[in-house]
C-alpha atoms as a PDB file:
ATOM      1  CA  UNK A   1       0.000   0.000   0.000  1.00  0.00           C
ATOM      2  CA  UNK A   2       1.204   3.260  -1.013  1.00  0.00           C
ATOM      3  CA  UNK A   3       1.401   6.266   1.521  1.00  0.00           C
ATOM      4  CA  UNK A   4       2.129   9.783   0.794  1.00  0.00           C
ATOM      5  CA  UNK A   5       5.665  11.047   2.117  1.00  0.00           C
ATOM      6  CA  UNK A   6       5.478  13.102   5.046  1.00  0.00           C
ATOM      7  CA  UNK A   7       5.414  16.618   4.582  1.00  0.00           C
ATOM      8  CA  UNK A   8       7.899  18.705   5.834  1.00  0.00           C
ATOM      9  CA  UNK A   9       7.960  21.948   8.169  1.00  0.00           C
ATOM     10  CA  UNK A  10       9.302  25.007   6.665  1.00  0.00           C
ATOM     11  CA  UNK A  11       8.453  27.343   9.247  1.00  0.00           C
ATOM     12  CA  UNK A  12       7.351  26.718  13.307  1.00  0.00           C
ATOM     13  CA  UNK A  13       6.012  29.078  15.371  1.00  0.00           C
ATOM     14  CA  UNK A  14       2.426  30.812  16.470  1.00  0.00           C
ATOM     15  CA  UNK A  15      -0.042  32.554  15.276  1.00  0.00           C
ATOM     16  CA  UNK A  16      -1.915  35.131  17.536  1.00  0.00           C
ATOM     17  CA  UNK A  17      -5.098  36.455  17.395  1.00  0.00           C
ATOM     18  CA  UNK A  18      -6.056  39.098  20.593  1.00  0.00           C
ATOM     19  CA  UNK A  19      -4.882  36.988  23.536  1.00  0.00           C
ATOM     20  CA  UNK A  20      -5.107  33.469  22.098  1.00  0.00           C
ATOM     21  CA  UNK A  21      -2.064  31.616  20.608  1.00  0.00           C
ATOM     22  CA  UNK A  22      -2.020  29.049  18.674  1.00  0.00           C
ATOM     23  CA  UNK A  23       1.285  26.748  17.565  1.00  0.00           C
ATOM     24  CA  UNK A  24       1.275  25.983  14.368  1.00  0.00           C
ATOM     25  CA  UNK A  25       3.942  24.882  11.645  1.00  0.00           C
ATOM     26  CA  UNK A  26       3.575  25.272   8.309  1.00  0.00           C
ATOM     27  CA  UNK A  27       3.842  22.802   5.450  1.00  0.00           C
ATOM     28  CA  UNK A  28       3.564  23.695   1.266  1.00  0.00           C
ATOM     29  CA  UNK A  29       0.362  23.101   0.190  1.00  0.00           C
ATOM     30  CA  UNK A  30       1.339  22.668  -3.465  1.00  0.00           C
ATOM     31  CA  UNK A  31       3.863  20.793  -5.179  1.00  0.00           C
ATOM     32  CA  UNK A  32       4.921  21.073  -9.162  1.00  0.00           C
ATOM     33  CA  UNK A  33       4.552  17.970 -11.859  1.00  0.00           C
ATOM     34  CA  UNK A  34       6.303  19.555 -14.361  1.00  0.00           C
ATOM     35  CA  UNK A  35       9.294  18.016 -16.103  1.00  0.00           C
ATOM     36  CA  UNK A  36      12.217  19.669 -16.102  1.00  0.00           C
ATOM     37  CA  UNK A  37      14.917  20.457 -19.180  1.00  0.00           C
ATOM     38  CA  UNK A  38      18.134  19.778 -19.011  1.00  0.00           C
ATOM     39  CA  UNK A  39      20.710  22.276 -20.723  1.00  0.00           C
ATOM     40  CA  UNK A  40      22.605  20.242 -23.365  1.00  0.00           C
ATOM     41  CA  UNK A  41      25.610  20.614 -26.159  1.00  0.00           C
ATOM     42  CA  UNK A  42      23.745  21.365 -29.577  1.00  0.00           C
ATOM     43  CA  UNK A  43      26.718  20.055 -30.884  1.00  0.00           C
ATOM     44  CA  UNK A  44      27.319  16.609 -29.224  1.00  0.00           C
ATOM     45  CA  UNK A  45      24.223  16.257 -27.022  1.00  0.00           C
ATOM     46  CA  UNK A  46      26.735  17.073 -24.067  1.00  0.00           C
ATOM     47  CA  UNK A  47      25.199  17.640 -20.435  1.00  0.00           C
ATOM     48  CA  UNK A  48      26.018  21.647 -19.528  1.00  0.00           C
ATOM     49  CA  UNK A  49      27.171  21.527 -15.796  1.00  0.00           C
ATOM     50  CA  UNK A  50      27.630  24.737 -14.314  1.00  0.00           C
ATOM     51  CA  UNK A  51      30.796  25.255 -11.613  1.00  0.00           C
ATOM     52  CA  UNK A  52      30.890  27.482  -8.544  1.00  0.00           C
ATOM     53  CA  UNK A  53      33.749  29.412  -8.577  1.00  0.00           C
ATOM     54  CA  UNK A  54      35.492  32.256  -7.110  1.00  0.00           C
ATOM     55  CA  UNK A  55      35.627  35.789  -9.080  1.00  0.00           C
ATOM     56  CA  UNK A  56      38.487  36.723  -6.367  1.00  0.00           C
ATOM     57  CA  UNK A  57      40.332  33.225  -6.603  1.00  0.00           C
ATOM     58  CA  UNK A  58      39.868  33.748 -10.243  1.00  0.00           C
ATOM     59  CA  UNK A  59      40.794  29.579 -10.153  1.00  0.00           C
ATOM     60  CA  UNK A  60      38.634  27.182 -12.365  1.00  0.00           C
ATOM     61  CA  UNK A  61      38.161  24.605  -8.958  1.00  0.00           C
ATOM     62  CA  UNK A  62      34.761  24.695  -7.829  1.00  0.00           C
ATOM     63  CA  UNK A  63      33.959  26.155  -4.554  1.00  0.00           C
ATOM     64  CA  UNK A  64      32.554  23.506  -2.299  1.00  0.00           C
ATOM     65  CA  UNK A  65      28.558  24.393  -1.192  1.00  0.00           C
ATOM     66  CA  UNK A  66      29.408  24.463   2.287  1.00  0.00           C
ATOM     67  CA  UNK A  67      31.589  27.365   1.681  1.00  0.00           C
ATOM     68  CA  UNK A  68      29.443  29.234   0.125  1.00  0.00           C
ATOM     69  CA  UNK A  69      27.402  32.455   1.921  1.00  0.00           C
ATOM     70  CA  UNK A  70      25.463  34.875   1.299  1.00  0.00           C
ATOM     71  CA  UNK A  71      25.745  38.912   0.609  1.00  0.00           C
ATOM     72  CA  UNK A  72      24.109  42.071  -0.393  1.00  0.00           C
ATOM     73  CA  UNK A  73      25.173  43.836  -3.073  1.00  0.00           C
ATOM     74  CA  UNK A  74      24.942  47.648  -2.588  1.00  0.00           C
ATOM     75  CA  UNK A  75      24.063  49.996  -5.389  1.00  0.00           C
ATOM     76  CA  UNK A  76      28.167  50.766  -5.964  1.00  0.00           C
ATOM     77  CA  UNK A  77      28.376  47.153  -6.546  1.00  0.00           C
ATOM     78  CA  UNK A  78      30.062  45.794  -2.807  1.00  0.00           C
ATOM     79  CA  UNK A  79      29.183  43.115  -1.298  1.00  0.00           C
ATOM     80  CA  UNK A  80      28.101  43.076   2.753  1.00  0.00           C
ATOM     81  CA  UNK A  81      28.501  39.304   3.656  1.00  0.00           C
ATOM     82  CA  UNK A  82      25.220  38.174   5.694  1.00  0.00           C
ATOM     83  CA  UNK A  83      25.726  34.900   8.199  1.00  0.00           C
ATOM     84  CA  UNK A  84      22.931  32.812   9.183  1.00  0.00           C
ATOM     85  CA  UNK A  85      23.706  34.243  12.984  1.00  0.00           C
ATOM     86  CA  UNK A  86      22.687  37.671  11.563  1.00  0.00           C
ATOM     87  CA  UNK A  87      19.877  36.994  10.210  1.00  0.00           C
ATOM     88  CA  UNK A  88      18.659  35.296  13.308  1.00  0.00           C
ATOM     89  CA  UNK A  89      19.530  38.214  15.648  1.00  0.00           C
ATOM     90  CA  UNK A  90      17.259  40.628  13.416  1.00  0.00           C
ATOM     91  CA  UNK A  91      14.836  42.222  15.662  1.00  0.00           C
ATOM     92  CA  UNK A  92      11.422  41.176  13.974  1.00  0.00           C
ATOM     93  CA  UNK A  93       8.290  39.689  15.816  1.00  0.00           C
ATOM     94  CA  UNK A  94       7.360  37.455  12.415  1.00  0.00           C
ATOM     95  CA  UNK A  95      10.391  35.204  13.044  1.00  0.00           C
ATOM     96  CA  UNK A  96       8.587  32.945  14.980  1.00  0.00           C
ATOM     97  CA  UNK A  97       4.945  34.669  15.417  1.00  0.00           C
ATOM     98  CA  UNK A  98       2.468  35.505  12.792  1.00  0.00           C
ATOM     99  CA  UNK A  99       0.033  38.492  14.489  1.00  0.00           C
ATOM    100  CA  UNK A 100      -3.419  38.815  13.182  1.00  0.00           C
ATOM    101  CA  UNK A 101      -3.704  42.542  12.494  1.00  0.00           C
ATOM    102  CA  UNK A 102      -7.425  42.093  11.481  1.00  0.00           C
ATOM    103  CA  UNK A 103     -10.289  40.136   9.583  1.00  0.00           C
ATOM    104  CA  UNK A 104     -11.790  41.633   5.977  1.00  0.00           C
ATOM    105  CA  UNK A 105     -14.164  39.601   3.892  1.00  0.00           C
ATOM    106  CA  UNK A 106     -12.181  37.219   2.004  1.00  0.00           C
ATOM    107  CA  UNK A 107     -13.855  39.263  -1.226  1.00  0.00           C
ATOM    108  CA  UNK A 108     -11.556  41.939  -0.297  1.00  0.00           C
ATOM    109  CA  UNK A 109      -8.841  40.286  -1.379  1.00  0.00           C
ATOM    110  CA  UNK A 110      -7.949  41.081  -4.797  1.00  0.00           C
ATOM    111  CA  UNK A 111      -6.630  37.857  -6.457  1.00  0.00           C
ATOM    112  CA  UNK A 112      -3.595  39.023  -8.408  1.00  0.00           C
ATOM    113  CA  UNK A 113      -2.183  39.677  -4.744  1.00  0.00           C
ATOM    114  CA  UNK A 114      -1.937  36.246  -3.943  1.00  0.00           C
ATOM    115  CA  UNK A 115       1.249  34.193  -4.171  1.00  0.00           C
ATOM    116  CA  UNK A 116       2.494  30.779  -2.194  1.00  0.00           C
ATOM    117  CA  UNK A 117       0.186  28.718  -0.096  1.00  0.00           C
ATOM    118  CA  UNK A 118       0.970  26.753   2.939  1.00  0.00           C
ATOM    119  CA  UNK A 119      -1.221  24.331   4.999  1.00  0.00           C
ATOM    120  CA  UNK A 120      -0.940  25.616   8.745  1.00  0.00           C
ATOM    121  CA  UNK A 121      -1.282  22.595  11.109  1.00  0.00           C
ATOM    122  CA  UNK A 122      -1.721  22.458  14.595  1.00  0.00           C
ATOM    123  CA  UNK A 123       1.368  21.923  16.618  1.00  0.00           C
ATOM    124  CA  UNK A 124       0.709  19.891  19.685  1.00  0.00           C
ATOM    125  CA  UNK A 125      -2.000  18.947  21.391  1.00  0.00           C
ATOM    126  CA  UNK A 126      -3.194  22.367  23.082  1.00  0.00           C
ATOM    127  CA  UNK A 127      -3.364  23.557  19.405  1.00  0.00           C
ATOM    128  CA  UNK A 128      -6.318  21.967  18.842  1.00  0.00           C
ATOM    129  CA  UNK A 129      -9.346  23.603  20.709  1.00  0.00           C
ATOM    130  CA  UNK A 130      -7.726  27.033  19.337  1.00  0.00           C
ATOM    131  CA  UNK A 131      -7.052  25.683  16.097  1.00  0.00           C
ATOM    132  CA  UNK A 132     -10.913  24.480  15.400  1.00  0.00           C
ATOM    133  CA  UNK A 133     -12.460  27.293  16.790  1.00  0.00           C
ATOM    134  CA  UNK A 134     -10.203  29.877  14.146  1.00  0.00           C
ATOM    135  CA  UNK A 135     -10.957  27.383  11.322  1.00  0.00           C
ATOM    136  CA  UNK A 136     -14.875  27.760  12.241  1.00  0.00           C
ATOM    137  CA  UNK A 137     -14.903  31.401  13.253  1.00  0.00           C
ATOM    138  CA  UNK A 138     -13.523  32.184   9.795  1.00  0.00           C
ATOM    139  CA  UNK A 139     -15.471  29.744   7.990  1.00  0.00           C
ATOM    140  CA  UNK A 140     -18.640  31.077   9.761  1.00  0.00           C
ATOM    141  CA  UNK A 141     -17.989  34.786   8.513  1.00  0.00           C
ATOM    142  CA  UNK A 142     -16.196  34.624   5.442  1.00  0.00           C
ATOM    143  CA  UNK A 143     -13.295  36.338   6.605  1.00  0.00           C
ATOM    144  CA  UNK A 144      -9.886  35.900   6.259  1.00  0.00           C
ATOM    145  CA  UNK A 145      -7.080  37.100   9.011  1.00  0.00           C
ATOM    146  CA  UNK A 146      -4.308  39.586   7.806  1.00  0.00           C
ATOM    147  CA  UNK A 147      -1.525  38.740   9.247  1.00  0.00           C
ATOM    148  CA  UNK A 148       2.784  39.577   8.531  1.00  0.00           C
ATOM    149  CA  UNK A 149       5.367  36.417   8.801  1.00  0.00           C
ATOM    150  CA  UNK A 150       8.713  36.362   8.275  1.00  0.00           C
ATOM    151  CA  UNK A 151       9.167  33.269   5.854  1.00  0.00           C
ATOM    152  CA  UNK A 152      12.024  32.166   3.790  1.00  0.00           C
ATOM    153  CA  UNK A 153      14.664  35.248   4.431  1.00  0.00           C
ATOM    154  CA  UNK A 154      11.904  37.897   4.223  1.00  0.00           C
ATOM    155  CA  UNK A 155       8.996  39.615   5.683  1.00  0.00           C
ATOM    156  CA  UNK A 156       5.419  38.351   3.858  1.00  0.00           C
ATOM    157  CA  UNK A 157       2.220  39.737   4.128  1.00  0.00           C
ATOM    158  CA  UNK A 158      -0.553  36.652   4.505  1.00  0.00           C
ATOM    159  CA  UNK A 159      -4.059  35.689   4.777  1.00  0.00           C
ATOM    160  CA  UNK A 160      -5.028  32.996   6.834  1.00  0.00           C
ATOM    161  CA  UNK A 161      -8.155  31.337   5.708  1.00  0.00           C
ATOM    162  CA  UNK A 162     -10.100  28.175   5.953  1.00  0.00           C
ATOM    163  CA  UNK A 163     -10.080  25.292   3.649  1.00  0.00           C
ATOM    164  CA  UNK A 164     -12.028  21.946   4.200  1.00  0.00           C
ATOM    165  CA  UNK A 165     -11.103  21.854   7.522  1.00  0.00           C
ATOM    166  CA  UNK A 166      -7.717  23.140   7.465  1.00  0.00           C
ATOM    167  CA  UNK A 167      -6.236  26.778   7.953  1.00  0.00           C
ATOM    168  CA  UNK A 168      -3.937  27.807   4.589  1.00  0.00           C
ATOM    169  CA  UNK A 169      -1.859  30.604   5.449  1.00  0.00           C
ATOM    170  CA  UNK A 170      -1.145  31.871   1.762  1.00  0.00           C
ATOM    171  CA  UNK A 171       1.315  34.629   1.117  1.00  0.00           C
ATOM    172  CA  UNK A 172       0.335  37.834  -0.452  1.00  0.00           C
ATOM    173  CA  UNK A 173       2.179  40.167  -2.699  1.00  0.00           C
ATOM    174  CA  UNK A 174       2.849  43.502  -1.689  1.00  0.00           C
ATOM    175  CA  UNK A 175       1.140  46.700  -2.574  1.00  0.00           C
ATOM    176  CA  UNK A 176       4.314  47.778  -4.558  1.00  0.00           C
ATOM    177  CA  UNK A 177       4.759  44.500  -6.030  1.00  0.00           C
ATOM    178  CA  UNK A 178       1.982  44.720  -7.837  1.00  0.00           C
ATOM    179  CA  UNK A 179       1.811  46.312 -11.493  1.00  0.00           C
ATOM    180  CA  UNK A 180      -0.619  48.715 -12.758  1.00  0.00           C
ATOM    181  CA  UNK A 181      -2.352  47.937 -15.838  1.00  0.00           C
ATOM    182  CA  UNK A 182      -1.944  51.418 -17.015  1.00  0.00           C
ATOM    183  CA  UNK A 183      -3.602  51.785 -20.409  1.00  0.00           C
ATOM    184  CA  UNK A 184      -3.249  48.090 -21.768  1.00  0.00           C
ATOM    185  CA  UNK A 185      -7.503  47.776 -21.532  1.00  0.00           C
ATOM    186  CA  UNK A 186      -8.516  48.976 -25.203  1.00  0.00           C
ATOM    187  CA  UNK A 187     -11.623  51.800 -24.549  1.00  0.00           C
ATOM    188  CA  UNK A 188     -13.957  50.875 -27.541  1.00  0.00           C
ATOM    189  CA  UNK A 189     -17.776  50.701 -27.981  1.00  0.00           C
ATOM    190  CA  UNK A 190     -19.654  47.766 -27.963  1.00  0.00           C
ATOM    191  CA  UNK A 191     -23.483  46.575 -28.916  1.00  0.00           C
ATOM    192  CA  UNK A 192     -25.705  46.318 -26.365  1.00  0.00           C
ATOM    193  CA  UNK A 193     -26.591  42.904 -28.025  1.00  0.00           C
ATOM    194  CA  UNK A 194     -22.910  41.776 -28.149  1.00  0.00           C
ATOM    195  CA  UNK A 195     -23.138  42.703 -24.739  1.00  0.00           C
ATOM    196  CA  UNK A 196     -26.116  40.705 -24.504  1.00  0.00           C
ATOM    197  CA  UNK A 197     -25.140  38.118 -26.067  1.00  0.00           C
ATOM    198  CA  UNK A 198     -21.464  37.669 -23.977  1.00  0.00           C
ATOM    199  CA  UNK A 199     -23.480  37.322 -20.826  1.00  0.00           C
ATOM    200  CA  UNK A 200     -25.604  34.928 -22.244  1.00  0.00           C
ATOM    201  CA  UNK A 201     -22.316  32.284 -23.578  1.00  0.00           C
ATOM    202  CA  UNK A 202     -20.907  32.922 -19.680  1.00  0.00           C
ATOM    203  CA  UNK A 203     -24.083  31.965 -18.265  1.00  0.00           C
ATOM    204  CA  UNK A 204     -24.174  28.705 -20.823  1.00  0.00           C
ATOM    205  CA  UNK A 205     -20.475  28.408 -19.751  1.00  0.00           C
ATOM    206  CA  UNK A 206     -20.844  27.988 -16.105  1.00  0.00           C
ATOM    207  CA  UNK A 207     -20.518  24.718 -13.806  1.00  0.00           C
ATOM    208  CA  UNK A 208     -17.394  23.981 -15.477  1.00  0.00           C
ATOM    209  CA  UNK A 209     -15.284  20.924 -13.263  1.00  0.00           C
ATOM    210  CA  UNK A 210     -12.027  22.784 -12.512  1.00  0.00           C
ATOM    211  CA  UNK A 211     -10.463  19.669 -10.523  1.00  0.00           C
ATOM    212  CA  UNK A 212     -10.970  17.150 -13.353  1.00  0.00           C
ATOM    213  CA  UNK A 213      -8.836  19.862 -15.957  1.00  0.00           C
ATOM    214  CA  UNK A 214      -5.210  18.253 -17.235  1.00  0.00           C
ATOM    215  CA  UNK A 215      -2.216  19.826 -18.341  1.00  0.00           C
ATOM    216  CA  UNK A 216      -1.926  18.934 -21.590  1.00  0.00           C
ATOM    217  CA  UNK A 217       1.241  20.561 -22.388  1.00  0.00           C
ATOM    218  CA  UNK A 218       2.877  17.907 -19.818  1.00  0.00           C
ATOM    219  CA  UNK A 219       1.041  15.075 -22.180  1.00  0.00           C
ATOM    220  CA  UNK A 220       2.403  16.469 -25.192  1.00  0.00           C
ATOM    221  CA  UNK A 221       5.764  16.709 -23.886  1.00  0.00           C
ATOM    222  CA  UNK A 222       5.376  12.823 -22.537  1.00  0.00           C
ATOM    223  CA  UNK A 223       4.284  11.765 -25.936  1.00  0.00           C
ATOM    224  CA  UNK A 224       6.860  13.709 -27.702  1.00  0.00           C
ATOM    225  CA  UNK A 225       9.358  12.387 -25.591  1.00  0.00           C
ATOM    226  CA  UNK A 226       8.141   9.015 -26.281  1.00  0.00           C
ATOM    227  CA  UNK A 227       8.050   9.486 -30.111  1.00  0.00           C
ATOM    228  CA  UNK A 228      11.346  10.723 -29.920  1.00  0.00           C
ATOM    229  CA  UNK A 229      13.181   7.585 -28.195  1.00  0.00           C
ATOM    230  CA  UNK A 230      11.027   5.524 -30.046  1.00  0.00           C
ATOM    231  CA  UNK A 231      11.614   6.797 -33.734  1.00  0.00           C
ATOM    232  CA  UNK A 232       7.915   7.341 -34.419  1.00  0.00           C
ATOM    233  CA  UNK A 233       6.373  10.360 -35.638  1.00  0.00           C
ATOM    234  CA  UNK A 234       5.783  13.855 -33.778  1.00  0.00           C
ATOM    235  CA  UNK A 235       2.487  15.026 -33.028  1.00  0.00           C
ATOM    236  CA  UNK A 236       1.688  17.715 -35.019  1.00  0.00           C
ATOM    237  CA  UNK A 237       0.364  20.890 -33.569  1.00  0.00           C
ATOM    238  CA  UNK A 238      -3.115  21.378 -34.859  1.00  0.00           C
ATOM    239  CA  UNK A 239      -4.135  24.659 -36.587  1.00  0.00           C
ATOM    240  CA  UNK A 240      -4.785  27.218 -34.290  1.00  0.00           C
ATOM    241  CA  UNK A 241      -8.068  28.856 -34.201  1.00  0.00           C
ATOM    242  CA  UNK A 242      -8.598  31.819 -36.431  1.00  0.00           C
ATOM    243  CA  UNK A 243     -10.171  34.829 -34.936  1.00  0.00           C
ATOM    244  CA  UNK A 244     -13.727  35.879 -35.658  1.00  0.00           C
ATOM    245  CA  UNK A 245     -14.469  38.462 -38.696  1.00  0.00           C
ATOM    246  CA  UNK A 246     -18.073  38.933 -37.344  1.00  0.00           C
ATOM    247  CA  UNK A 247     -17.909  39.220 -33.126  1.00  0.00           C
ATOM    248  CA  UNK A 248     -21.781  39.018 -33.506  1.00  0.00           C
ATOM    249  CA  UNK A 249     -21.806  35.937 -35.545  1.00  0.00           C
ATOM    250  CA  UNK A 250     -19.375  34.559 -33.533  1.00  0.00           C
ATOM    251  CA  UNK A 251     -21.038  35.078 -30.555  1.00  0.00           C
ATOM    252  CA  UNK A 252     -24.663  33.928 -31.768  1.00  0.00           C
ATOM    253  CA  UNK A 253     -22.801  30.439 -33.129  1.00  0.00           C
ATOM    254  CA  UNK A 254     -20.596  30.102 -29.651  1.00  0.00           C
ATOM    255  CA  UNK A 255     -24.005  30.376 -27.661  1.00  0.00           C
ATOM    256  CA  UNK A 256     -25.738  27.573 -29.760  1.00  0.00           C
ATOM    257  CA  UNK A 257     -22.927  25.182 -29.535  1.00  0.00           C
ATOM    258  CA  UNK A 258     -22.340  25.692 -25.734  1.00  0.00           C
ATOM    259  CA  UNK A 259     -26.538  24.251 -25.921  1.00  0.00           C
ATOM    260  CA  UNK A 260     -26.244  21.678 -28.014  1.00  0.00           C
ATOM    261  CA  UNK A 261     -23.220  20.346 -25.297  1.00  0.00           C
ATOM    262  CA  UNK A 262     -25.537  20.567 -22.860  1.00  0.00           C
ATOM    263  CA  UNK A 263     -28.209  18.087 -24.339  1.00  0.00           C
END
């Protein structure tokens, strides 16, 4: 019988909310499929291996990973070397507590903001009463807690919000980090019955099944793999759709078919 491998901590502390605490440790609450390239010779098919060395040294010998640290590079291009011990002794709260600043609807919360998410599990057993009665407080309301952390070398801004039972303490994007779309939004008229008609194909187009969606660019790459080690043919890349001379007609025809796949 398979079992999932056990998921490990990447950050142990508390979170508080007015005068409760409640240990928790946090675990990544996604993990990647993809395949990943290799970088390769064109010429012989060669592996490319890249070497740690020493622009000081100036020697070819690679530096062993133990010896390497870490710096900042000011804007006159010196380094200030950074240890582990410094990092540790920097005077910031989030290190080991995550402080609920306040609840907002989880609306609120514009979705471009968000970024990694991590499950929060209770740590011990005097985690637990605390634990369930965040989970169902914030599931009750619809809120979400705001909250700052200090996770993986830097300061985060978070929500911490409810999932199926669990708390997911997912990382947010700062205010500055964020782009504005400045004038990329064209500012043309349309129809009121194009308008009409676009609200009727989203309402036809609703109840889609996100969970049973594939990535079919990792199938592709699978069967191309395969057809190359194998000596068969390539899948071609079929012809991409054209876009629509008429947005009515195209429209009026995108509504009937999303019917007839309904019947």
């Amino acid at each position: 019988m398979e079992t999932n491998p056990p998921m490990r901590t990447v950050w142990r502390g508390a979170v508080t909310f007015g005068m409760v605490v409640l240990p928790v440790r946090l675990v990544s609450a996604t993990e990647s499929h993809r395949g990943r390239f290799r970088e390769i010779h064109h010429r012989d098919g060669g592996r490319i291996r890249h070497k740690r060395v020493c622009e000081t040294e100036g020697a070819q010998e690679e530096i062993p990973y133990g010896d390497v640290g870490r710096a900042v590079e000011l804007p006159d291009g010196r380094l200030v070397p950074i240890t582990d011990e410094d990092l540790e002794r920097l005077p910031l709260p989030t290190k080991h507590t995550a402080e609920v600043l306040g609840f907002v609807p989880g609306a609120d919360i514009d979705p471009i903001s968000y970024d990694r998410a991590y499950y929060a599990a209770p740590d011990g057993p005097a985690a637990d009463r605390p634990y369930v009665l965040l989970t169902e407080a914030l599931a009750g309301t619809g809120s979400v807690g705001i909250c700052k952390i200090a996770l993986r070398q830097r300061e985060r801004l978070a929500v911490l919000r409810p999932r199926r039972g669990v708390l997911v303490l997912q990382t947010l994007l700062w205010a500055d980090e964020v782009r504005e779309p400045g004038d990329l939004g064209p500012s043309v008229p349309v129809t009121d019955r194009e308008l009409q008609l676009a609200e009727l194909l989203l309402s036809e187009l609703t109840g889609i099944e996100v969970h049973q969606l594939e990535d079919e660019y990792g199938h592709a790459l699978e069967q191309l793999v395969a057809a190359k080690i194998e000596g068969g043919e390539i899948p071609e890349l079929p012809a991409p759709q054209q876009p629509a001379v008429d947005l009515l007609d195209a429209l009026e025809q995108s509504v009937q078919a999303a019917r007839r796949s309904r019947q």
